[in-house]
C-alpha atoms as a PDB file:
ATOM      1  CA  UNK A   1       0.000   0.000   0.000  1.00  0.00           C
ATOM      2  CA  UNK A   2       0.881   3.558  -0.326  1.00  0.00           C
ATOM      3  CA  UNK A   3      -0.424   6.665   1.834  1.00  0.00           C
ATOM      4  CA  UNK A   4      -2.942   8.536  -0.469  1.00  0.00           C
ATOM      5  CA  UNK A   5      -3.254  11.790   1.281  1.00  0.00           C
ATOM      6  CA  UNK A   6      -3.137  13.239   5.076  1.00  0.00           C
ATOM      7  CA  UNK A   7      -5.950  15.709   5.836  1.00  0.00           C
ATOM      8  CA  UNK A   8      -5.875  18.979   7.425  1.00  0.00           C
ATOM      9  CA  UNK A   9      -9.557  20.545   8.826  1.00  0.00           C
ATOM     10  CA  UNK A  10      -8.953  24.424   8.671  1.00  0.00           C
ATOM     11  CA  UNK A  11     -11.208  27.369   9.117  1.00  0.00           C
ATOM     12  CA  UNK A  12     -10.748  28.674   5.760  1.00  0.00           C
ATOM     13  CA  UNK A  13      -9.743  26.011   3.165  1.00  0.00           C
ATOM     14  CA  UNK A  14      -9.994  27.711  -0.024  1.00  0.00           C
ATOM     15  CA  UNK A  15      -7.694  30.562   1.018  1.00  0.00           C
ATOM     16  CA  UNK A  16      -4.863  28.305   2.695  1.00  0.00           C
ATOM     17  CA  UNK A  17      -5.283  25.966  -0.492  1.00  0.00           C
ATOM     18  CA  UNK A  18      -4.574  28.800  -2.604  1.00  0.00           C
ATOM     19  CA  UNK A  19      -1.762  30.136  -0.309  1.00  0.00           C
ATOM     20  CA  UNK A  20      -0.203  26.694  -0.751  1.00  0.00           C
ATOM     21  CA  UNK A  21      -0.546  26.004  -4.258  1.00  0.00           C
ATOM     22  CA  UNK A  22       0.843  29.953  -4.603  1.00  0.00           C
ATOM     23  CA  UNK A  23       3.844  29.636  -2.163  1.00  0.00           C
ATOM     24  CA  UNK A  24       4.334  26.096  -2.082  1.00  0.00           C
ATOM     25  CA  UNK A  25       4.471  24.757  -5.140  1.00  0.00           C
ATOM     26  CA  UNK A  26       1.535  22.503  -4.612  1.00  0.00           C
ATOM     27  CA  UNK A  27      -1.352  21.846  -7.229  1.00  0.00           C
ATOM     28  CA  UNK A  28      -5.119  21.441  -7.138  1.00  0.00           C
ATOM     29  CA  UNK A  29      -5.915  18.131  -7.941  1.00  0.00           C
ATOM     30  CA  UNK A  30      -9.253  17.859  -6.903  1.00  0.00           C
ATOM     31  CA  UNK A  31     -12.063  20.307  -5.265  1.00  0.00           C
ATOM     32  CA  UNK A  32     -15.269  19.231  -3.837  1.00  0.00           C
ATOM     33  CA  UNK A  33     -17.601  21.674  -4.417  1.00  0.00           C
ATOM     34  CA  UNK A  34     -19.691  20.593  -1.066  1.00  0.00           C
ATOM     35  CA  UNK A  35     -19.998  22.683   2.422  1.00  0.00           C
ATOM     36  CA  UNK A  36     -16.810  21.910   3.394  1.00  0.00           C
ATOM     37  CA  UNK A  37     -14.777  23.538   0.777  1.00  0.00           C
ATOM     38  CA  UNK A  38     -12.601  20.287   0.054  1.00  0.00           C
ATOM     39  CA  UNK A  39      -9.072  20.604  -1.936  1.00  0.00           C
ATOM     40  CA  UNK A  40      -6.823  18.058  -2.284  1.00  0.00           C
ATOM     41  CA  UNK A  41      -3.241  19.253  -3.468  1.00  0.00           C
ATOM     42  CA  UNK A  42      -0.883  17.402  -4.864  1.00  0.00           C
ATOM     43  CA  UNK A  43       3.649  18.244  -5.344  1.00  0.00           C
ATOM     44  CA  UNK A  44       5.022  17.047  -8.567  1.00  0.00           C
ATOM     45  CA  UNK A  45       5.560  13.480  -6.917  1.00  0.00           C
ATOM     46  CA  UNK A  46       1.727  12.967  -6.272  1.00  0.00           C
ATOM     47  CA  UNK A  47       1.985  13.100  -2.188  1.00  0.00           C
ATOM     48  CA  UNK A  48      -1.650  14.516  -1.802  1.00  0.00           C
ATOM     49  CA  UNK A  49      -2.674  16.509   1.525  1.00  0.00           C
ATOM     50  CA  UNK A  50      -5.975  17.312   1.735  1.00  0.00           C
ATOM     51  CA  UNK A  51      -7.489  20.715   3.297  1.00  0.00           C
ATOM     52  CA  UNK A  52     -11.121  21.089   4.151  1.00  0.00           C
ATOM     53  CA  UNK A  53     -13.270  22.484   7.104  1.00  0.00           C
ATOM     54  CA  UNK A  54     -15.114  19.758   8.515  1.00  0.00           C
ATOM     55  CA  UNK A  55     -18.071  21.773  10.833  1.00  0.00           C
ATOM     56  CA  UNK A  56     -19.318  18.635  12.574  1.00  0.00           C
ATOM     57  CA  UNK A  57     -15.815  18.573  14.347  1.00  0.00           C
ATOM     58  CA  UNK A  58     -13.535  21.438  15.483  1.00  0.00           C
ATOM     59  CA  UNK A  59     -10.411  22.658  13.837  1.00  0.00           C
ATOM     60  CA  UNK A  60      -7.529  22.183  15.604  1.00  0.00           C
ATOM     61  CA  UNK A  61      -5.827  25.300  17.494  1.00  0.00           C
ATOM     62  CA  UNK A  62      -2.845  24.615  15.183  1.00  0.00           C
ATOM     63  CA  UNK A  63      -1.156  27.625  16.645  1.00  0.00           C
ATOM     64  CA  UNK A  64      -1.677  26.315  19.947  1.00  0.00           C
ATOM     65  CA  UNK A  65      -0.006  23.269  19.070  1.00  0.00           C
ATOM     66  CA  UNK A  66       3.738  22.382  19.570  1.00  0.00           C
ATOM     67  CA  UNK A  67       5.323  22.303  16.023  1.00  0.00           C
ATOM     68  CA  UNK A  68       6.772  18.600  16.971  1.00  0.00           C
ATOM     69  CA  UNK A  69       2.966  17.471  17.698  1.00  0.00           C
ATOM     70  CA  UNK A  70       1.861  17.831  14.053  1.00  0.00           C
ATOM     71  CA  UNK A  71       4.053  19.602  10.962  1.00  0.00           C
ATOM     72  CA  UNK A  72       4.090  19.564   7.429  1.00  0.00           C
ATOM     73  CA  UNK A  73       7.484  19.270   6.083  1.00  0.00           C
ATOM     74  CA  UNK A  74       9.083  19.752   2.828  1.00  0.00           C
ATOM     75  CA  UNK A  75      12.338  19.187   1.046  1.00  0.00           C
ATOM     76  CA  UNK A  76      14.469  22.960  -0.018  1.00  0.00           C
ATOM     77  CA  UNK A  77      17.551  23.063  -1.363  1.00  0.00           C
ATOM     78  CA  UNK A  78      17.940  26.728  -0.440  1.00  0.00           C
ATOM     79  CA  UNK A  79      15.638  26.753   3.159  1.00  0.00           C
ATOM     80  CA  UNK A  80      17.085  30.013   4.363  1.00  0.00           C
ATOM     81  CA  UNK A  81      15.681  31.529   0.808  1.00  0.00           C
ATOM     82  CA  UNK A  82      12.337  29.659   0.815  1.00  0.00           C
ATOM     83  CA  UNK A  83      12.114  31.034   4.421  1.00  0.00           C
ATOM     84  CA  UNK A  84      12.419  34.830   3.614  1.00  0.00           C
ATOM     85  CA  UNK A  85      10.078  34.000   0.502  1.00  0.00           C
ATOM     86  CA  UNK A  86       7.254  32.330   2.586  1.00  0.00           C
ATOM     87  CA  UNK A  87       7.833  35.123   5.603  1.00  0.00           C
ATOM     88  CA  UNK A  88       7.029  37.762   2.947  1.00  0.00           C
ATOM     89  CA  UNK A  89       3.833  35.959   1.930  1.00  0.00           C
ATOM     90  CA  UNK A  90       2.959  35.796   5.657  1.00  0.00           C
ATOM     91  CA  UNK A  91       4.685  32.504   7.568  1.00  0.00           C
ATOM     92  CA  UNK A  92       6.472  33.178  10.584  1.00  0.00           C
ATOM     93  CA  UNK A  93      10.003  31.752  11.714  1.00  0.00           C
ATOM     94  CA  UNK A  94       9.674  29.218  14.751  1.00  0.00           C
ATOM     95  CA  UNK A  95      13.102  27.644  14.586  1.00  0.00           C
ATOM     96  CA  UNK A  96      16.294  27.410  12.451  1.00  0.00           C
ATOM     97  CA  UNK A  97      17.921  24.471  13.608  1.00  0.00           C
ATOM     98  CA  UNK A  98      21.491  22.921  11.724  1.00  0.00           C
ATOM     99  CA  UNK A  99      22.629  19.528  12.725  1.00  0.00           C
ATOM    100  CA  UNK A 100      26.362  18.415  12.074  1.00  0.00           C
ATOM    101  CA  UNK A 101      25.522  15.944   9.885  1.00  0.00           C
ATOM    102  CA  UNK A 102      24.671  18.651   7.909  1.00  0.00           C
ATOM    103  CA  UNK A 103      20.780  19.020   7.572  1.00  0.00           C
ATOM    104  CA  UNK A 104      19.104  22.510   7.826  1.00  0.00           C
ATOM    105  CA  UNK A 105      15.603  22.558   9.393  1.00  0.00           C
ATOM    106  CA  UNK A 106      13.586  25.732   9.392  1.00  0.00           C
ATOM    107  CA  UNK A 107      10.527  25.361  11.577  1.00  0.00           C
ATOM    108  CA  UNK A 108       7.509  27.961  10.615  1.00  0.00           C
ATOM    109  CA  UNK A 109       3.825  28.648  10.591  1.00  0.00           C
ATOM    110  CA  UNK A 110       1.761  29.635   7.918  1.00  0.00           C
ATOM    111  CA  UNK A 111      -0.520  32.252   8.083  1.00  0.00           C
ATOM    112  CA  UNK A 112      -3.267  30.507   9.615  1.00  0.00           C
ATOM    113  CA  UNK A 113      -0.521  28.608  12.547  1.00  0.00           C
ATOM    114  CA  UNK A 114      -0.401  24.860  10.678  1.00  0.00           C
ATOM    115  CA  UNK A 115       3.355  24.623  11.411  1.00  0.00           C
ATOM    116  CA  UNK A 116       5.209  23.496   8.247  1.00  0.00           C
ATOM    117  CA  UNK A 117       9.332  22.596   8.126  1.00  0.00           C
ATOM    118  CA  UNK A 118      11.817  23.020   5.362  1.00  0.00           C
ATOM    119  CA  UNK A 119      14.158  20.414   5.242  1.00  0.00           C
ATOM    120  CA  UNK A 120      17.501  19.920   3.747  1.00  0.00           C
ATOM    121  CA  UNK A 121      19.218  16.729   4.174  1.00  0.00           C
ATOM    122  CA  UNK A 122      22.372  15.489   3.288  1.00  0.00           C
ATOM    123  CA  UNK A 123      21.099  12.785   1.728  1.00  0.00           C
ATOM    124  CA  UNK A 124      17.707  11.862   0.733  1.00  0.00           C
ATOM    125  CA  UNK A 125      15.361  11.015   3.489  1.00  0.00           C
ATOM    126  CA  UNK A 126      13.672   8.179   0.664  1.00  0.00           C
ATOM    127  CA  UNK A 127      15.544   7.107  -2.487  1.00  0.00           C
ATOM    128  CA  UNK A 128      14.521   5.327  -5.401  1.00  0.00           C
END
């Protein structure tokens, strides 16, 4: 098996999805039209997330929440760049952490507090 998507319920889902589809890279894939504004995004190697507001359940008080508890990560090759670009569109800096093994991780929130990490590895966390 492989993992399809991981979901996110948010307050406003059409404006983070188009924050991360403008900032991030990411791509509409899919949008259900229904109450809960669903939009699943996809990167370029077809890991989905899916963002929605659910209003049978609460959203999360992702700003609240410890970055280690729950983060969306993604792989930079230049995270102290991506990290001024993302600021500017409205992230915040949590951490900047560099580990002598070389990896760079750069801990943030996005506008709405889902924490999100940009990652630079030595090597490859999963290779072909």
């Amino acid at each position: 098996m492989k993992i399809e998507h991981t979901a996110y319920n948010v307050t406003y889902p059409v404006a983070v999805a188009a924050w991360y589809v403008s900032h991030l890279g990411l791509k509409i894939v899919r949008v259900l039209d229904t109450p809960a504004k669903t939009h699943f995004l996809a990167d370029d190697q077809a890991t989905a997330i899916e963002i929605y507001c659910n209003p049978v359940d609460q959203v999360p008080d992702y700003a609240a929440m410890d970055p280690l508890v729950l983060h969306l990560a993604f792989s930079s090759e230049d995270p102290d760049a991506d990290a001024a670009r993302l600021i500017t569109a409205g992230a915040t800096l949590y951490k900047d952490e560099s580990f002598p093994d070389g990896a760079h991780l750069i801990m943030m929130r996005d506008p709405w507090g889902l924490a999100l990490q940009l990652c630079k590895r030595p090597s490859p966390l999963i290779s072909d």
